[in-house]
Protein backbone atom coordinates (compact mmCIF):
# COMPACT_ATOMS: atom_id res chain seq x y z
CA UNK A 1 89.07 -116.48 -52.59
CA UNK A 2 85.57 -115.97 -53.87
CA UNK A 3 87.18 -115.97 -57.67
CA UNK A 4 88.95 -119.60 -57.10
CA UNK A 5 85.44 -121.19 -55.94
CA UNK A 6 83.42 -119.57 -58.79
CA UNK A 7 86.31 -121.35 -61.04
CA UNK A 8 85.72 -124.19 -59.88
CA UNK A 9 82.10 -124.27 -59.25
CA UNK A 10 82.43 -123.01 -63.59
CA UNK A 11 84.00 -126.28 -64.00
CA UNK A 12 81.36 -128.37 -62.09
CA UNK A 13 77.39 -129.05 -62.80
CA UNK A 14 76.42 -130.18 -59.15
CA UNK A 15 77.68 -129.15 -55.67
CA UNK A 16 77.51 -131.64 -52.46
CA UNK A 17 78.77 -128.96 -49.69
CA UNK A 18 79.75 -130.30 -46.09
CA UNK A 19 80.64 -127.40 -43.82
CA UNK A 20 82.98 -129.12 -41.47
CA UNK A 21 82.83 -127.21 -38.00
CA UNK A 22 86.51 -127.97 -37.44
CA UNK A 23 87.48 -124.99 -39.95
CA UNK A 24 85.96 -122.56 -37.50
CA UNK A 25 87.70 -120.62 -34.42
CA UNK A 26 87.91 -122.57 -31.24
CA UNK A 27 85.83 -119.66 -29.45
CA UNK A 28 82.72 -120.19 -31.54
CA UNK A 29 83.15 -124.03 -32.11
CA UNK A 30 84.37 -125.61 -29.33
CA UNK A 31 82.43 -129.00 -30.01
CA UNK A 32 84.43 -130.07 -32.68
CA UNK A 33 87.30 -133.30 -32.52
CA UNK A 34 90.19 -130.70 -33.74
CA UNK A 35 89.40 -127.01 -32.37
CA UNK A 36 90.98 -124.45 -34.37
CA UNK A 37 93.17 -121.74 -32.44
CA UNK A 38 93.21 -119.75 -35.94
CA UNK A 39 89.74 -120.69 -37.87
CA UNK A 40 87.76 -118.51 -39.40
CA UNK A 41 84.68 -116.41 -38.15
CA UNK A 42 81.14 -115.92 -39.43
CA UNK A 43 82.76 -112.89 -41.48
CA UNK A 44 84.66 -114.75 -43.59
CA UNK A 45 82.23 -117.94 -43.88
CA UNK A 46 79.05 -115.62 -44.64
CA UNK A 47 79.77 -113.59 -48.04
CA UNK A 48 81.89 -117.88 -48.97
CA UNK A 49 78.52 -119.36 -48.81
CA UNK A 50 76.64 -116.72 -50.21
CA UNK A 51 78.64 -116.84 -53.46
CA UNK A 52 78.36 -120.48 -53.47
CA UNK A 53 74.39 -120.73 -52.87
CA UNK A 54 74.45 -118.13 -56.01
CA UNK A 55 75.56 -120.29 -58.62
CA UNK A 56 72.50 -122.37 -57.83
CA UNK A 57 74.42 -125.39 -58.19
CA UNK A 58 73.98 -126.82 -54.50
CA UNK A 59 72.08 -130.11 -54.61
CA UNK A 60 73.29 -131.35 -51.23
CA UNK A 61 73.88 -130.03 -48.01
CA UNK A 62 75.07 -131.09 -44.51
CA UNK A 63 77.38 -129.74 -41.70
CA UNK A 64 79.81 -132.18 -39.97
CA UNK A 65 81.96 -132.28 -36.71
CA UNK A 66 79.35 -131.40 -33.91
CA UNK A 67 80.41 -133.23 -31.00
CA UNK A 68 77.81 -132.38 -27.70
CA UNK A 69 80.41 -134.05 -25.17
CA UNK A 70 83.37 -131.26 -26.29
CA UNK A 71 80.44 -128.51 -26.67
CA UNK A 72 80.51 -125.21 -24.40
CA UNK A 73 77.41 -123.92 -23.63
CA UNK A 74 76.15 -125.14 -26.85
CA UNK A 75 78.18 -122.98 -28.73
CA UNK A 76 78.86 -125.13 -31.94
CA UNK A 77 75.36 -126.84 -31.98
CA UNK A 78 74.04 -123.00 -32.32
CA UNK A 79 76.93 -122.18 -34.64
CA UNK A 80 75.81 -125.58 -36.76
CA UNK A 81 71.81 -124.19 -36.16
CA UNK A 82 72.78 -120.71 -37.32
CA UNK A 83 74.19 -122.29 -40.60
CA UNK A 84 70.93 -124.56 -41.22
CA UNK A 85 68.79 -122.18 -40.88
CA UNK A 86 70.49 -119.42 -42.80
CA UNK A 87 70.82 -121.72 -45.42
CA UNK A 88 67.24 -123.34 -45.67
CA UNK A 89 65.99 -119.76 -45.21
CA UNK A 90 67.50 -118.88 -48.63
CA UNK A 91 66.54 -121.70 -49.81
CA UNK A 92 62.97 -121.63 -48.90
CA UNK A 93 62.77 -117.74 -49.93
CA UNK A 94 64.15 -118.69 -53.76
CA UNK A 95 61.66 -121.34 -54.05
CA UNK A 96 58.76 -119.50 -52.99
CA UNK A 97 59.70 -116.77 -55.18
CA UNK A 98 60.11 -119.42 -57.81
CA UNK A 99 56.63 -120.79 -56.96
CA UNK A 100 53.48 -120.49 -59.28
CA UNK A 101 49.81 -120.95 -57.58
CA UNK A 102 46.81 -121.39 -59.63
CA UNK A 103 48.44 -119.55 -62.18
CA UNK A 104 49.96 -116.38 -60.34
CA UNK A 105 53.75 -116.52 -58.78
CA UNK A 106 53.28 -116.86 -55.19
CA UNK A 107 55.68 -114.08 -54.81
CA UNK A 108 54.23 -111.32 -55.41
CA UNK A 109 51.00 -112.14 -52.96
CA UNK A 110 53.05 -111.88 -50.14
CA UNK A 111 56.14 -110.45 -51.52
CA UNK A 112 56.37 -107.38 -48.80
CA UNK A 113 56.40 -110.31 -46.13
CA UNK A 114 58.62 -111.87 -47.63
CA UNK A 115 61.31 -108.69 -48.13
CA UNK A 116 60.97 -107.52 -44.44
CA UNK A 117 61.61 -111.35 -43.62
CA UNK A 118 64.36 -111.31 -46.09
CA UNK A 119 65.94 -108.05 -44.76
CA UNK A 120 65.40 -109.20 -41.26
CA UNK A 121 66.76 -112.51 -41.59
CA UNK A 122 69.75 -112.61 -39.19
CA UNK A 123 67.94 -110.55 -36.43
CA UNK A 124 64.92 -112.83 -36.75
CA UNK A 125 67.65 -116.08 -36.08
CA UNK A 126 69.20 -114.01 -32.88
CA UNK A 127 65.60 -114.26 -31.30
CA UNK A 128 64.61 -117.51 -32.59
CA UNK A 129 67.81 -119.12 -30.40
């Protein structure tokens, strides 16, 4: 699956991703106007999006299909948080790496920060919810 997006993202020089919450399982997004009995999991969307957000070719992003009144116990508002924040976190991590300050790459001053953030990532969303 991985190999038919990275043909098409070859073919493309901007990508506008909506992650629409309907493709998800019923049990982790509930909230949604068409639950899914057979959608996919976070182990299957994860490694998609991380191949995508490689190419470097993601100008906009946006999630769709979080509907409150359908929500159980806020399961697809933190499934729709979880998303946001893994991507921004990427996000933000690239472009501070990216980053030059007076002349040095802001990187490397607080690059060991940085890693154990980096490494810690999905633990540190688990306690931010």
């Amino acid at each position: 699956l991985i190999a038919k997006i990275n043909g098409f993202i070859e073919k493309v020089d901007d990508l506008y991703i909506t992650v629409d919450l309907d493709v998800f399982s019923a049990s982790i997004a509930p909230g949604v106007s068409a639950p899914a009995v057979k959608g996919i999991d976070l182990s299957v969307f994860d490694p998609l999006l991380e191949a995508i957000k490689k190419t470097g070719k993601i100008k906009v992003f946006d999630v769709a299909e979080c509907n409150p009144r359908f929500d159980l116990d806020n399961r697809t508002a933190k499934l729709a948080a979880y998303i946001i924040f893994n991507y921004l976190f990427d996000w933000w991590f690239e472009w501070l790496h990216q980053k030059d300050i007076y002349g040095v790459n802001s990187f490397s001053l607080i690059s060991p920060k940085l890693n154990f953030l980096k490494q810690y990532q999905k633990l540190i969303w688990w306690k931010l919810r």
